[in-house]
C-alpha atoms as a PDB file:
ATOM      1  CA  UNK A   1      -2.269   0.942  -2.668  1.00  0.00           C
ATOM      2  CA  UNK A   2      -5.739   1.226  -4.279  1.00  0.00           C
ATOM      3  CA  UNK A   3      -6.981   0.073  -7.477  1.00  0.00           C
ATOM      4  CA  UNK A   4      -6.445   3.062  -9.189  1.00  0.00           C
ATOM      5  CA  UNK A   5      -2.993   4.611 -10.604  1.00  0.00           C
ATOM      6  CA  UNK A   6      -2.015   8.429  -8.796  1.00  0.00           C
ATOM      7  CA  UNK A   7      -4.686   9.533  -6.469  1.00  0.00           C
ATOM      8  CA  UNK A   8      -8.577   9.221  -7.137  1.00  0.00           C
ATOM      9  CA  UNK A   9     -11.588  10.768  -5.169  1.00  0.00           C
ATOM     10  CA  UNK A  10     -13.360   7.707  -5.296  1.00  0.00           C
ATOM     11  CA  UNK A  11     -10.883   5.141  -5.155  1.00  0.00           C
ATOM     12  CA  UNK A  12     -11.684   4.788  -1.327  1.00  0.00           C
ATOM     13  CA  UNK A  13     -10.559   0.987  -0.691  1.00  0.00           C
ATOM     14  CA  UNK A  14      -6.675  -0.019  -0.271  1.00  0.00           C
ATOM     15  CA  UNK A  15      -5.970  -3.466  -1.070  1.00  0.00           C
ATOM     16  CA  UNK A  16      -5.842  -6.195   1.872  1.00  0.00           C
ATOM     17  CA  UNK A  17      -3.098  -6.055   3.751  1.00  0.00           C
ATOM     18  CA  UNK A  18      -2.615  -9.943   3.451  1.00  0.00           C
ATOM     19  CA  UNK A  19      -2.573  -8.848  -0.912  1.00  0.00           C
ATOM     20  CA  UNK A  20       0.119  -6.853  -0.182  1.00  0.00           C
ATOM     21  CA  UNK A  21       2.164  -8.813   2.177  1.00  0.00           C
ATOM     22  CA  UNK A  22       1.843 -11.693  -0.733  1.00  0.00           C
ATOM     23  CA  UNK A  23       2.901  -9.366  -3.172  1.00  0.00           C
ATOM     24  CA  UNK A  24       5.834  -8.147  -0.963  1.00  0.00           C
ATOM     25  CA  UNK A  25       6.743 -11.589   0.136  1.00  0.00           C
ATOM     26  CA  UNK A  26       7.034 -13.240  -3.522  1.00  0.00           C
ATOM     27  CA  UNK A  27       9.073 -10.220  -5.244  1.00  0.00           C
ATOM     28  CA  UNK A  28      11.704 -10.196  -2.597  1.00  0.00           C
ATOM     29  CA  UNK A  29      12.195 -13.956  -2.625  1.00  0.00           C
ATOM     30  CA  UNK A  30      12.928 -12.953  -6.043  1.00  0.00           C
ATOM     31  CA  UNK A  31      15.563 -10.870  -5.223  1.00  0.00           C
ATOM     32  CA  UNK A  32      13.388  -7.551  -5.957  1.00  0.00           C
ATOM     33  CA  UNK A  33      11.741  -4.534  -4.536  1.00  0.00           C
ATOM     34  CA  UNK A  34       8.238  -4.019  -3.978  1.00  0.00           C
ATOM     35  CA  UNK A  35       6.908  -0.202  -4.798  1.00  0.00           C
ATOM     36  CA  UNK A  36       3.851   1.113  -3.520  1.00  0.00           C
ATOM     37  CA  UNK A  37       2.223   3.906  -5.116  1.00  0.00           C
ATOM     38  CA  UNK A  38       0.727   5.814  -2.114  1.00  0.00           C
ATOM     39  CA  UNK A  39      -0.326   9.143  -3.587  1.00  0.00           C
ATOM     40  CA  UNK A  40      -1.381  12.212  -1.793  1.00  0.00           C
ATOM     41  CA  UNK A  41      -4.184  13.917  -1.890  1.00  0.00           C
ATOM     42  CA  UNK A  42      -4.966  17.880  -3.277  1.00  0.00           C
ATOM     43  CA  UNK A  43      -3.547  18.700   0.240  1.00  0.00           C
ATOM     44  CA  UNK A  44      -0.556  17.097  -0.143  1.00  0.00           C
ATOM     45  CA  UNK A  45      -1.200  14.561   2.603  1.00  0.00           C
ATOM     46  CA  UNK A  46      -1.953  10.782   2.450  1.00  0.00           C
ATOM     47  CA  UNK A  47      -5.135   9.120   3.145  1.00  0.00           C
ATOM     48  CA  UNK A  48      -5.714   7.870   7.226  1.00  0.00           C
ATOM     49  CA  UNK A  49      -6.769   4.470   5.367  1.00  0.00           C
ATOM     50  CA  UNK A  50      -3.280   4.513   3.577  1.00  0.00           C
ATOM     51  CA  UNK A  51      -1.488   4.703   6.474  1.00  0.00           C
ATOM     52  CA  UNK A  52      -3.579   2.503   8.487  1.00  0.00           C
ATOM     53  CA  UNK A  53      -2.717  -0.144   5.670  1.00  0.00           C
ATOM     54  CA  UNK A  54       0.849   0.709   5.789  1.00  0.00           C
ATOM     55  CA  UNK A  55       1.040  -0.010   9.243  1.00  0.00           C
ATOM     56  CA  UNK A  56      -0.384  -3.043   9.580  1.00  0.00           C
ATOM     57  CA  UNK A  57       1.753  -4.249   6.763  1.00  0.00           C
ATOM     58  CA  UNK A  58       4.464  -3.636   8.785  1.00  0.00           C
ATOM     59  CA  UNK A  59       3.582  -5.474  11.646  1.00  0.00           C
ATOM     60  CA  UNK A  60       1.978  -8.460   9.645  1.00  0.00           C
ATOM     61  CA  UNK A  61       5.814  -8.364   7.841  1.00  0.00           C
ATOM     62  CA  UNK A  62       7.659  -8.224  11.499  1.00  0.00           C
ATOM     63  CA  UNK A  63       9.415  -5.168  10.107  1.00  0.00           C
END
């Protein structure tokens, strides 16, 4: 989701949502599956901003 591989303190910005939807949108009209690396945090949980992202992807994707 960021720029970053795995999770990084100061890798604080997820990409657009519209970057992702793209990115979504061209590898399954290729007959393929998109991964997103969301990794957690020391706790164990995923960032709010991660989620926030994640859901709005949804929507923008009508999924």
């Amino acid at each position: 989701m960021g720029k970053k591989w795995f999770y990084h303190t100061e890798d604080n910005t997820p990409r657009p949502v519209q970057e992702l939807a793209d990115l979504y949108t061209k590898a399954t009209a290729q007959d393929n599956i998109l991964i997103l690396n969301v990794g957690p945090n020391r706790e164990g949980r995923i960032k709010d901003s991660d989620v926030e992202v994640l859901q709005k992807l949804k929507l923008n994707l009508g999924l």
